[in-house]
Protein backbone atom coordinates (compact mmCIF):
# COMPACT_ATOMS: atom_id res chain seq x y z
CA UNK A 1 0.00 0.00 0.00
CA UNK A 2 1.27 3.73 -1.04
CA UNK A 3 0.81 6.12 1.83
CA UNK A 4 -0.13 9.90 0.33
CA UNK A 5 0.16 12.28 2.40
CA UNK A 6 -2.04 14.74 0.56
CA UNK A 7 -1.14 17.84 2.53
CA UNK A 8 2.34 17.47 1.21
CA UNK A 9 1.03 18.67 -2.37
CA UNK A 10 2.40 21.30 -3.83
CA UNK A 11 -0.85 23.18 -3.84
CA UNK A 12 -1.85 22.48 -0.49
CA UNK A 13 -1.16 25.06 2.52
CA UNK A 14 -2.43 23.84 6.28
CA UNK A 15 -2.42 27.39 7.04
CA UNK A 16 -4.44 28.81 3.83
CA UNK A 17 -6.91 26.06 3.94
CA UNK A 18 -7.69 26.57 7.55
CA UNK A 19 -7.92 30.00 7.89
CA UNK A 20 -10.09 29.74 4.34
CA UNK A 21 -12.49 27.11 5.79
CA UNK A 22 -12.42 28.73 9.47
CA UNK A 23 -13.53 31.96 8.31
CA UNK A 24 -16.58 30.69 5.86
CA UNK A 25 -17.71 28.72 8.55
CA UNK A 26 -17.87 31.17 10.95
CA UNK A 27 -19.49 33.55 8.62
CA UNK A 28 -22.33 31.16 7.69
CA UNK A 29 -22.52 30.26 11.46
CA UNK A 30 -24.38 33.64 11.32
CA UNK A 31 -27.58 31.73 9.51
CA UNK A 32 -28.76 29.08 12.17
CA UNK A 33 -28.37 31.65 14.86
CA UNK A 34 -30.61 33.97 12.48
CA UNK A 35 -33.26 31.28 12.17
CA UNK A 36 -33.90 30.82 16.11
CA UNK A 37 -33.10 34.49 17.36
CA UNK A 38 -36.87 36.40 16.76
CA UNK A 39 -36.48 39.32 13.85
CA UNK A 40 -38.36 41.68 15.93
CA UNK A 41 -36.28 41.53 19.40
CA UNK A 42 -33.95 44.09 20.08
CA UNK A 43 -30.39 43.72 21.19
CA UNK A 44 -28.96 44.46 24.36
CA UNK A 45 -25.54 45.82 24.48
CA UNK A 46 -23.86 42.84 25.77
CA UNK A 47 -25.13 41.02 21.92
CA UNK A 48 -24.21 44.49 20.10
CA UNK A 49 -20.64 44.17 21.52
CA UNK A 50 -20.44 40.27 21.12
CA UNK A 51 -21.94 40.80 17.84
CA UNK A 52 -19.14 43.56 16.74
CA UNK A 53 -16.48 41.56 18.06
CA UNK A 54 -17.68 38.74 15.79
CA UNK A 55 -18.18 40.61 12.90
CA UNK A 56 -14.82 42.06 13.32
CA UNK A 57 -12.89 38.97 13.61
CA UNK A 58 -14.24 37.36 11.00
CA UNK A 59 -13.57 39.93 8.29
CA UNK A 60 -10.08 40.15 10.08
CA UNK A 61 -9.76 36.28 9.49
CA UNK A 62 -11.52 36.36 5.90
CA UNK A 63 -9.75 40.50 4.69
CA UNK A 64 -6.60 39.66 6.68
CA UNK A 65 -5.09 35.98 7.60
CA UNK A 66 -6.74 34.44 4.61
CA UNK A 67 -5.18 36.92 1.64
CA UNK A 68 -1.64 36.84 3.79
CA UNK A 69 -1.66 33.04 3.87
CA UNK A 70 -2.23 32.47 -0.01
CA UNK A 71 0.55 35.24 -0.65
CA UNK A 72 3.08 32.93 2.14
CA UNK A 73 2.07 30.11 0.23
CA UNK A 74 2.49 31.34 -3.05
CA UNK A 75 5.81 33.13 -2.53
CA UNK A 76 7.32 29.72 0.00
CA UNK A 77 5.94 27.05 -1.17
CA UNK A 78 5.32 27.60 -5.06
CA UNK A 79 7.96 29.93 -5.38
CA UNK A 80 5.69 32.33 -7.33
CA UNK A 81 7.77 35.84 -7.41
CA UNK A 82 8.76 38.13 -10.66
CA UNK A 83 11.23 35.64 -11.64
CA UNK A 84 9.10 32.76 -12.53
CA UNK A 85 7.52 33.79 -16.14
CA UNK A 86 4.74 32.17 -17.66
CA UNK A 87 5.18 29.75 -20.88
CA UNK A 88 1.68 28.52 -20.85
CA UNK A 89 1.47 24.69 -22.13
CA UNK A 90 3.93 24.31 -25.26
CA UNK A 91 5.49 27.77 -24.61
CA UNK A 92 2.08 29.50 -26.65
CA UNK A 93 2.62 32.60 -23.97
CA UNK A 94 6.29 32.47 -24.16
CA UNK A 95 7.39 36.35 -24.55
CA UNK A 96 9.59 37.56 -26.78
CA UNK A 97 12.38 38.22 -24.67
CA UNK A 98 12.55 34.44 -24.16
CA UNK A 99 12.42 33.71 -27.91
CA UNK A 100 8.55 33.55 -28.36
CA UNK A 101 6.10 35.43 -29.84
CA UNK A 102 3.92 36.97 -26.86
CA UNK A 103 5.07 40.93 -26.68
CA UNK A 104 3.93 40.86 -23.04
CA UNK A 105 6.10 39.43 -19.98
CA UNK A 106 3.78 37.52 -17.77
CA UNK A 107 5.05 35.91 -14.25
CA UNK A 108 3.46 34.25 -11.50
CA UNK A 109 3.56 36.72 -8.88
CA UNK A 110 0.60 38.63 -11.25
CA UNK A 111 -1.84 35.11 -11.01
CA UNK A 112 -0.96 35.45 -7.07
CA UNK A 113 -2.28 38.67 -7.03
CA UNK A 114 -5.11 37.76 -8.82
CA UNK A 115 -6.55 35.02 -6.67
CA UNK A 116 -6.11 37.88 -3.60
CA UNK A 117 -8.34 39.90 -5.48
CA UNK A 118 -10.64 36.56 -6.11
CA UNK A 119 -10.57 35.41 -2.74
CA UNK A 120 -11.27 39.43 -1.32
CA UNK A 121 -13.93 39.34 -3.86
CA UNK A 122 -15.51 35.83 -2.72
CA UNK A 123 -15.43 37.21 0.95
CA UNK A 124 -17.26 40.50 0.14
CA UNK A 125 -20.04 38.91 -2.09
CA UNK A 126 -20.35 35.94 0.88
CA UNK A 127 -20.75 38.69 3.50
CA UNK A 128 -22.76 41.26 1.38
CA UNK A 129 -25.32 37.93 0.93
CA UNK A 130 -25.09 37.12 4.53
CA UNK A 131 -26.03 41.25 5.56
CA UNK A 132 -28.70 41.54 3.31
CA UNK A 133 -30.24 38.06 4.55
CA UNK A 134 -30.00 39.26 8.05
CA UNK A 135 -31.79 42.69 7.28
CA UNK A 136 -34.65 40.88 5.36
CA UNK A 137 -35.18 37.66 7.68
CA UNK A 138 -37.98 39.14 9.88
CA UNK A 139 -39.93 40.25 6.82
CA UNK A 140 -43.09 38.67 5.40
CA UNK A 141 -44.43 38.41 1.58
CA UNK A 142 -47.59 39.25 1.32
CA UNK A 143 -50.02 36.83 -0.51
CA UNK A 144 -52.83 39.80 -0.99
CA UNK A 145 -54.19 40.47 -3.94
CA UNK A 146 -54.71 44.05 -5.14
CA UNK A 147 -58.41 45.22 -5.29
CA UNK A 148 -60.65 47.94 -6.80
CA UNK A 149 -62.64 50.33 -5.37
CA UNK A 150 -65.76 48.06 -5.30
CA UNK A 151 -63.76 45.23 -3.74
CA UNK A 152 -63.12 43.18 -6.45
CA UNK A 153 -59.56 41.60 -7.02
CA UNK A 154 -57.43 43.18 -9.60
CA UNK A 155 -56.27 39.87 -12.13
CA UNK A 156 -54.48 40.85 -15.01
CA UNK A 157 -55.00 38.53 -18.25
């Protein structure tokens, strides 16, 4: 039997991938304590403060740890910096100062900065979703139908 130890991958980080799954849990840990805490009650200040302090560490975990820990990992571990160009598969992206055709010098360190701005970009959309879903959870659609002035419903054809 072959042992793999799969965290030994070249793409894997037990630093990134924690801090990534840590802070999406936490942030959908927000929806099951939505569900049982009434829409209408107010907060005390003791929840307002716990509630901050929550809020706060998680965007520090997700804005933070999570973006600083895919840059360490890139930069250590892949060795992703402005030395390492990109050839693309058969050398198609191979620039011309390396004998190919591409006028443009791409490296490595620009598709690390690009999954920063993926993974800030994830974050905001998950907590933009999870804000607006805690703003509308107390709120009821109406099943009415529209009526006249004589008290007949309004149908459309």
């Amino acid at each position: 039997m072959i042992a793999i130890d799969v965290l030994a991958w070249p793409g894997m980080n037990q630093a990134f991938l924690a801090s990534l799954i840590a802070s999406t849990v936490l942030s959908l840990a927000v929806i099951p304590y939505g569900k049982r805490r009434p829409a209408d009650k107010k907060a005390s200040w003791g929840e307002a403060m716990f509630g901050s302090a929550y809020a706060f560490g998680v965007m520090f975990l997700a804005f933070g740890i999570v973006p600083h820990q895919w840059i360490d990992h890139a930069d250590k571990d892949l060795k992703w910096d402005r030395t390492k160009l990109i050839f693309g598969p058969g050398g198609i992206l191979k620039p011309q100062s390396e004998g190919g055709w591409n006028p443009i010098t791409l490296q490595y360190e620009a598709i690390r900065d690009v999954v920063v701005v993926l993974i800030h970009v994830y974050f905001f959309g998950l907590l933009l979703f999870l804000f607006l879903w805690w703003q509308k959870r107390g709120e009821v659609k109406s099943t009415a139908i529209a009526t006249s002035t004589y008290g007949r419903p309004l149908v459309k054809r």
